[in-house]
Protein backbone atom coordinates (compact mmCIF):
# COMPACT_ATOMS: atom_id res chain seq x y z
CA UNK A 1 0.00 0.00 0.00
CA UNK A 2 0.90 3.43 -0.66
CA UNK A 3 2.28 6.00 1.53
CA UNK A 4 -0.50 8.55 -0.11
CA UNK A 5 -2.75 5.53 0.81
CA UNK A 6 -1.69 4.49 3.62
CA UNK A 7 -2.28 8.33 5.41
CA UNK A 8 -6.18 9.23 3.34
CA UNK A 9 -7.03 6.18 5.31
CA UNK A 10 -5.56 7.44 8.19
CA UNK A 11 -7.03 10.51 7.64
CA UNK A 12 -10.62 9.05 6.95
CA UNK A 13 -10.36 6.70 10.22
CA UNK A 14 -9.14 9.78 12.03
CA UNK A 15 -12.11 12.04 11.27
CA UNK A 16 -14.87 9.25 11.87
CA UNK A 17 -13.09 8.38 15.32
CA UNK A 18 -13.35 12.22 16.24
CA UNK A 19 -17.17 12.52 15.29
CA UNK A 20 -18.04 9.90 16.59
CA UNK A 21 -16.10 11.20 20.09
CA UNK A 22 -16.71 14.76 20.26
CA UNK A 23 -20.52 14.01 18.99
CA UNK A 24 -21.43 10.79 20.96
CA UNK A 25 -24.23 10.80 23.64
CA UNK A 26 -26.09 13.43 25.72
CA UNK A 27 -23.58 15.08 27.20
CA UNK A 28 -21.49 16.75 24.16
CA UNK A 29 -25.48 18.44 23.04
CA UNK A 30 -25.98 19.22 26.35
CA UNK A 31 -22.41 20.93 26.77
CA UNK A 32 -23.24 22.95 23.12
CA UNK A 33 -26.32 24.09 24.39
CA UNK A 34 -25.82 25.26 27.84
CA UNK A 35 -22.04 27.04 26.74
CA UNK A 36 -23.84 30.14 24.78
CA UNK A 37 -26.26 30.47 27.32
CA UNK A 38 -23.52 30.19 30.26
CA UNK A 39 -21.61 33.29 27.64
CA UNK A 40 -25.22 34.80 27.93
CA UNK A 41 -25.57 35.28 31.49
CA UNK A 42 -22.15 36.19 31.77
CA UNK A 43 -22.85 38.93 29.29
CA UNK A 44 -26.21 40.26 30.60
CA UNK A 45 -24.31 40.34 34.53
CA UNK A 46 -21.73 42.87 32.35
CA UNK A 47 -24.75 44.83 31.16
CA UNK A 48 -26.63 44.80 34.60
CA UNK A 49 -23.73 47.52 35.44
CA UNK A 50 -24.44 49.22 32.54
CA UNK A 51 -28.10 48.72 31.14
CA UNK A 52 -28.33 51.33 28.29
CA UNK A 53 -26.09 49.51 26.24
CA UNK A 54 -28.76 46.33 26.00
CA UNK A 55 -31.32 49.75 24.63
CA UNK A 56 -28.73 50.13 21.54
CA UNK A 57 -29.69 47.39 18.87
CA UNK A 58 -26.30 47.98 17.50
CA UNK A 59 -24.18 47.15 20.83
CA UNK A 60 -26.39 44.03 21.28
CA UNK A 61 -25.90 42.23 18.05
CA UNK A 62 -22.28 43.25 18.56
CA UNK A 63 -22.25 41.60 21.84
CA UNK A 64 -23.83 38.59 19.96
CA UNK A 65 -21.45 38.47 17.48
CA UNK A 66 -18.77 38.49 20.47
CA UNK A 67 -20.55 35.35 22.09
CA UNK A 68 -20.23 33.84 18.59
CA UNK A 69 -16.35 34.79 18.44
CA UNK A 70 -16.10 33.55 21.89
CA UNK A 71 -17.60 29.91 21.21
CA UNK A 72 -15.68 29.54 18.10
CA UNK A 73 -12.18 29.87 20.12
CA UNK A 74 -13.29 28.03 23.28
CA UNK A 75 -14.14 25.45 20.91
CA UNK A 76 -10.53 25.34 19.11
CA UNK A 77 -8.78 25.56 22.39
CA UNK A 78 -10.67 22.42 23.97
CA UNK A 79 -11.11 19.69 20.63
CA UNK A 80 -7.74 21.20 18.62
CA UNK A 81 -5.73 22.23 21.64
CA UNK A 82 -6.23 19.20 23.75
CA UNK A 83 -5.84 16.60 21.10
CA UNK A 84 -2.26 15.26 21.76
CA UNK A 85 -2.75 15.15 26.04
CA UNK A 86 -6.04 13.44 25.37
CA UNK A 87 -4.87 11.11 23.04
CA UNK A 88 -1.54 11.14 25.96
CA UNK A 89 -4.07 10.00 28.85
CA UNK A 90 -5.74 7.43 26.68
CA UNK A 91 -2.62 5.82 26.51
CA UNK A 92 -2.45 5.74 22.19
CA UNK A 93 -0.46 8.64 21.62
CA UNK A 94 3.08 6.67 21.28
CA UNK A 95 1.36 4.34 18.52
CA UNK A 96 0.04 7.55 16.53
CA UNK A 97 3.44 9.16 17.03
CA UNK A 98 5.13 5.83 15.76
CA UNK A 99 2.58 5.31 12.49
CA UNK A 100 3.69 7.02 9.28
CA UNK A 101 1.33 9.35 9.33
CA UNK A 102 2.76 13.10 9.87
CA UNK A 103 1.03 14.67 13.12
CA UNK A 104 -0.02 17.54 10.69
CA UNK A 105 -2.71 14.89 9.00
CA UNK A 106 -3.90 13.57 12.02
CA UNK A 107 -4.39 17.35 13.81
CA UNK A 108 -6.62 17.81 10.42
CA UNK A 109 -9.40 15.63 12.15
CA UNK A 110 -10.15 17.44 15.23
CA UNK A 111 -9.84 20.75 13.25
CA UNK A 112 -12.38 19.79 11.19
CA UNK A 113 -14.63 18.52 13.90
CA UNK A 114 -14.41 21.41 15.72
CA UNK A 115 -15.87 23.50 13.38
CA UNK A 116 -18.41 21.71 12.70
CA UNK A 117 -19.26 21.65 16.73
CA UNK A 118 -18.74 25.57 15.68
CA UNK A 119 -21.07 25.51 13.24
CA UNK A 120 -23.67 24.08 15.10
CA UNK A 121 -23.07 26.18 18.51
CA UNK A 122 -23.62 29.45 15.97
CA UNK A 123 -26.89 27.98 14.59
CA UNK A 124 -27.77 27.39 18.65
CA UNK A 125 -26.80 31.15 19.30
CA UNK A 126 -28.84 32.74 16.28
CA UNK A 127 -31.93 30.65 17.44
CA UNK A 128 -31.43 31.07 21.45
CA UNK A 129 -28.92 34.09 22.08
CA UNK A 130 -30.06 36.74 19.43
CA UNK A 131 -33.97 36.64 20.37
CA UNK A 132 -33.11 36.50 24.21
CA UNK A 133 -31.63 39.93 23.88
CA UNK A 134 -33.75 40.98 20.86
CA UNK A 135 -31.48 41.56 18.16
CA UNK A 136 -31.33 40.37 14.32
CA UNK A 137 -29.43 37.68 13.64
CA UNK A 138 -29.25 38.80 10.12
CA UNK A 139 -26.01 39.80 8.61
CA UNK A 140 -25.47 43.00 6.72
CA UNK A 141 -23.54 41.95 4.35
CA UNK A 142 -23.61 38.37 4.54
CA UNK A 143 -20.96 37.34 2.06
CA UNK A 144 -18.37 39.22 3.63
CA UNK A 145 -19.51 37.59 6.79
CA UNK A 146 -19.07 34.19 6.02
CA UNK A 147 -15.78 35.38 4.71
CA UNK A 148 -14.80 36.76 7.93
CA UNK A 149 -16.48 33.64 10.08
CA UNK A 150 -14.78 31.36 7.76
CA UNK A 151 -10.88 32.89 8.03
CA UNK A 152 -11.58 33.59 12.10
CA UNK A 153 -12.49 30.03 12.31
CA UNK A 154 -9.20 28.66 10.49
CA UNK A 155 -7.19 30.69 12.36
CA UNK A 156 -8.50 29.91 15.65
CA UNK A 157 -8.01 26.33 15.08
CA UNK A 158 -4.00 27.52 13.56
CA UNK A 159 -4.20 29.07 17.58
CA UNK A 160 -5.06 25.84 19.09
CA UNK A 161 -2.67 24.09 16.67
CA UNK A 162 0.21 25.62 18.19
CA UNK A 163 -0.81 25.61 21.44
CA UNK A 164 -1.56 21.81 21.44
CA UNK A 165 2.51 20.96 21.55
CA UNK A 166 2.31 23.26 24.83
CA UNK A 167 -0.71 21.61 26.58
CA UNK A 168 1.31 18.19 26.37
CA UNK A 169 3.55 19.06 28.73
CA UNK A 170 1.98 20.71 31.18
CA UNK A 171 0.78 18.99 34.44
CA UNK A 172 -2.76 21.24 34.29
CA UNK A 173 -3.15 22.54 30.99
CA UNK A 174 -7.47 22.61 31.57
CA UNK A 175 -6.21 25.76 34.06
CA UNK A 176 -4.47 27.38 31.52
CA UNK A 177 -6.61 26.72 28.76
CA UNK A 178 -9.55 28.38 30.59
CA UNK A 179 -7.91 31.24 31.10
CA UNK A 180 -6.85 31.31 27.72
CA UNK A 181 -10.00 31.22 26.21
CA UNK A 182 -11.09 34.45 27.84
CA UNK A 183 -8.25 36.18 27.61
CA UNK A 184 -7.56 35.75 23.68
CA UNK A 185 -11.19 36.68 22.93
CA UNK A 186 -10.47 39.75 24.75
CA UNK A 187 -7.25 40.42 22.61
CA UNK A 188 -9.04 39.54 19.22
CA UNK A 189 -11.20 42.39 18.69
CA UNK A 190 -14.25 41.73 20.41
CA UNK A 191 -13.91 44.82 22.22
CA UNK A 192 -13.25 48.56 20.31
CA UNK A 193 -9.41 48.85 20.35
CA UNK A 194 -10.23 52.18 20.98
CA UNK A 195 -11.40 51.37 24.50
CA UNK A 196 -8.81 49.26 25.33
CA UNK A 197 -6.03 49.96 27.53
CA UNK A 198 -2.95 51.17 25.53
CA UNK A 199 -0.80 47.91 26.17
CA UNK A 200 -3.57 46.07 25.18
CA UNK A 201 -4.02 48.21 21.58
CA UNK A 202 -0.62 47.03 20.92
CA UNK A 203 -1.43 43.40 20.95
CA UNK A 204 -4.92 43.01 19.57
CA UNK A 205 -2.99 44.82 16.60
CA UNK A 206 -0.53 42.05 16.49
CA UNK A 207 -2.97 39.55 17.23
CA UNK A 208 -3.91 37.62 13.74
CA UNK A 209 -7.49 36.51 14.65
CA UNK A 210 -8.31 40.31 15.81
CA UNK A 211 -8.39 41.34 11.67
CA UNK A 212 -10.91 38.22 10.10
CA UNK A 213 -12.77 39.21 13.38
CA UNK A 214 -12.73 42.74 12.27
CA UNK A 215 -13.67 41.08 9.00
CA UNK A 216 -16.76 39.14 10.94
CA UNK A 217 -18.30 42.14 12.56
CA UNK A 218 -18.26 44.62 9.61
CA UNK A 219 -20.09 41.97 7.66
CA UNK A 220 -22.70 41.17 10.44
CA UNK A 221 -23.39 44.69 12.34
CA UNK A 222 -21.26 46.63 10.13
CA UNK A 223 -18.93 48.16 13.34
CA UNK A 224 -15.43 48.90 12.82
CA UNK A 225 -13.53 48.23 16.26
CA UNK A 226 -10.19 48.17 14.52
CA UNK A 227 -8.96 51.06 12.08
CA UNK A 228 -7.86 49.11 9.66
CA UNK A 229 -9.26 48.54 5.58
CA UNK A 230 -11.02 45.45 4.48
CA UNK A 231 -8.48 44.56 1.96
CA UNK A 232 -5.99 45.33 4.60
CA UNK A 233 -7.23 43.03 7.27
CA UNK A 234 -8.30 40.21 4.36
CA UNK A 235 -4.26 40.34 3.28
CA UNK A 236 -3.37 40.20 7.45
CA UNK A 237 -5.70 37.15 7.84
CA UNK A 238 -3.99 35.12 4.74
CA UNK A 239 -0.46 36.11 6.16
CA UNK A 240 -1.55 35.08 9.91
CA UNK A 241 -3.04 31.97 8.77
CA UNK A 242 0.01 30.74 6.72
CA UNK A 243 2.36 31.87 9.52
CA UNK A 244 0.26 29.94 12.24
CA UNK A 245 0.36 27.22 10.11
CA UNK A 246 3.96 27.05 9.83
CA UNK A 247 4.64 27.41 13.56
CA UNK A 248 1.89 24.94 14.01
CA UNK A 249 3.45 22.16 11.75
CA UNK A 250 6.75 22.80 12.63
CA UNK A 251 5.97 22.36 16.48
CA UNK A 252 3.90 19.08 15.93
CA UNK A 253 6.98 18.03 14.33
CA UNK A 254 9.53 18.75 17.13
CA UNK A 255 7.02 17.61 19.80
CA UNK A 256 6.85 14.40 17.78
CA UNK A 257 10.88 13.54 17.61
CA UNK A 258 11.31 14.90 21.52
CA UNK A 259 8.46 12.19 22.24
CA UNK A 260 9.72 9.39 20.41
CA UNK A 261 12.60 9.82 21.85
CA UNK A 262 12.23 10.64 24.88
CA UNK A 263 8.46 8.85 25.61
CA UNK A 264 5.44 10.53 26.25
């Protein structure tokens, strides 16, 4: 058999394996449902300090948008980001490591599943979320939305990627990785740079999923949190993505020959 073979089968058991994981039972539905609405009443306690913003139709579906944004990384940081210490504490990571397929191929499988857990937490936020706090799920421009949900969604999982090496090795990583998913929301965009404290300006503008977030909103509410062009942040978002990538692959790679031979 093939090497090309050998890994599209790989590939193909890979993906079915991680549906059939991350979409199994009661619990993973239950999880989906109940995170927006968790984001929710975190949200509305936020407004309770502040309640004319929930009378601005324009703040709210911006807020939505954010709970959207907010889902979409938690989701990359848990399935993409926890792959390898998953597959670690179930004891089969040394026989991946040892197969011939590259780690790259088999991180394609949980990518992939986690947007489509993505996919269907937005479709339980525009039915739940939205109406709650009476705004219109309806994009403005919705082409240039699903542009901007589409590169924020690939480089979110290119985030989780390269953080997966990192969550291998450490003795807690579910500590870390829930702080991480509300602090990189909070350095993506999802709040007017212009607010922000001036440290923090700095790194949302270095941040690569703050410009196809930009890219999101502009096309859903039409705000602009970040002063940047479309073309601008659509040329940022290509360059982030293939630079993630790179680190991504690379550090799967090194992970993979300090494992093998070292041991897990």
């Amino acid at each position: 058999m093939s090497l090309r073979s050998t890994i599209l089968r790989g590939f193909s058991a890979d993906l079915w394996r991680g549906v059939l994981v991350n979409f199994r039972g009661v619990d993973p539905w239950v999880e989906m449902i109940s995170s927006p609405i968790w984001v929710l009443g975190l949200v509305l306690a936020i407004a309770s300090q502040n309640p004319s913003i929930l009378r601005d139709p324009t703040t709210v579906k911006d807020i939505c948008w954010s709970i959207v944004v907010f889902s979409m990384i938690s989701d990359k940081l848990w399935i993409v980001g926890h792959m390898l210490d998953r597959e670690k504490r179930s004891g089969v990571l040394e026989n991946i490591l040892m197969s011939n397929i590259p780690l790259s191929i088999h991180t394609l499988s949980p990518i992939i599943v986690s947007m489509l857990w993505s996919l269907a937490t937005l479709g339980i936020i525009l039915i739940t979320v939205f109406p709650i706090l009476g705004a219109n799920p309806a994009p403005i421009d919705p082409a240039l939305t699903a542009i901007g949900y589409i590169l924020s969604d690939i480089v979110a999982a290119g985030i989780a990627m390269t953080y997966a090496p990192v969550v291998i090795k450490l003795r807690r990583p579910w500590i870390f990785t829930n702080f991480f998913q509300f602090t990189l929301p909070l350095i993506s965009g999802i709040i007017p740079q212009s607010y922000a404290p001036p440290e923090i300006r700095g790194v949302i503008a270095l941040n690569p999923l703050s410009y196809p977030v930009e890219i999101l909103r502009r096309g859903a509410t039409g705000s602009s949190y970040i002063d940047v062009q479309i073309g601008e942040a659509f040329m940022i978002s290509i360059a982030g993505i293939a630079i993630l990538y790179m680190i991504g692959m690379l550090s799967l790679i090194i992970v993979r020959r300090i494992i093998i031979k070292r041991g897990v």
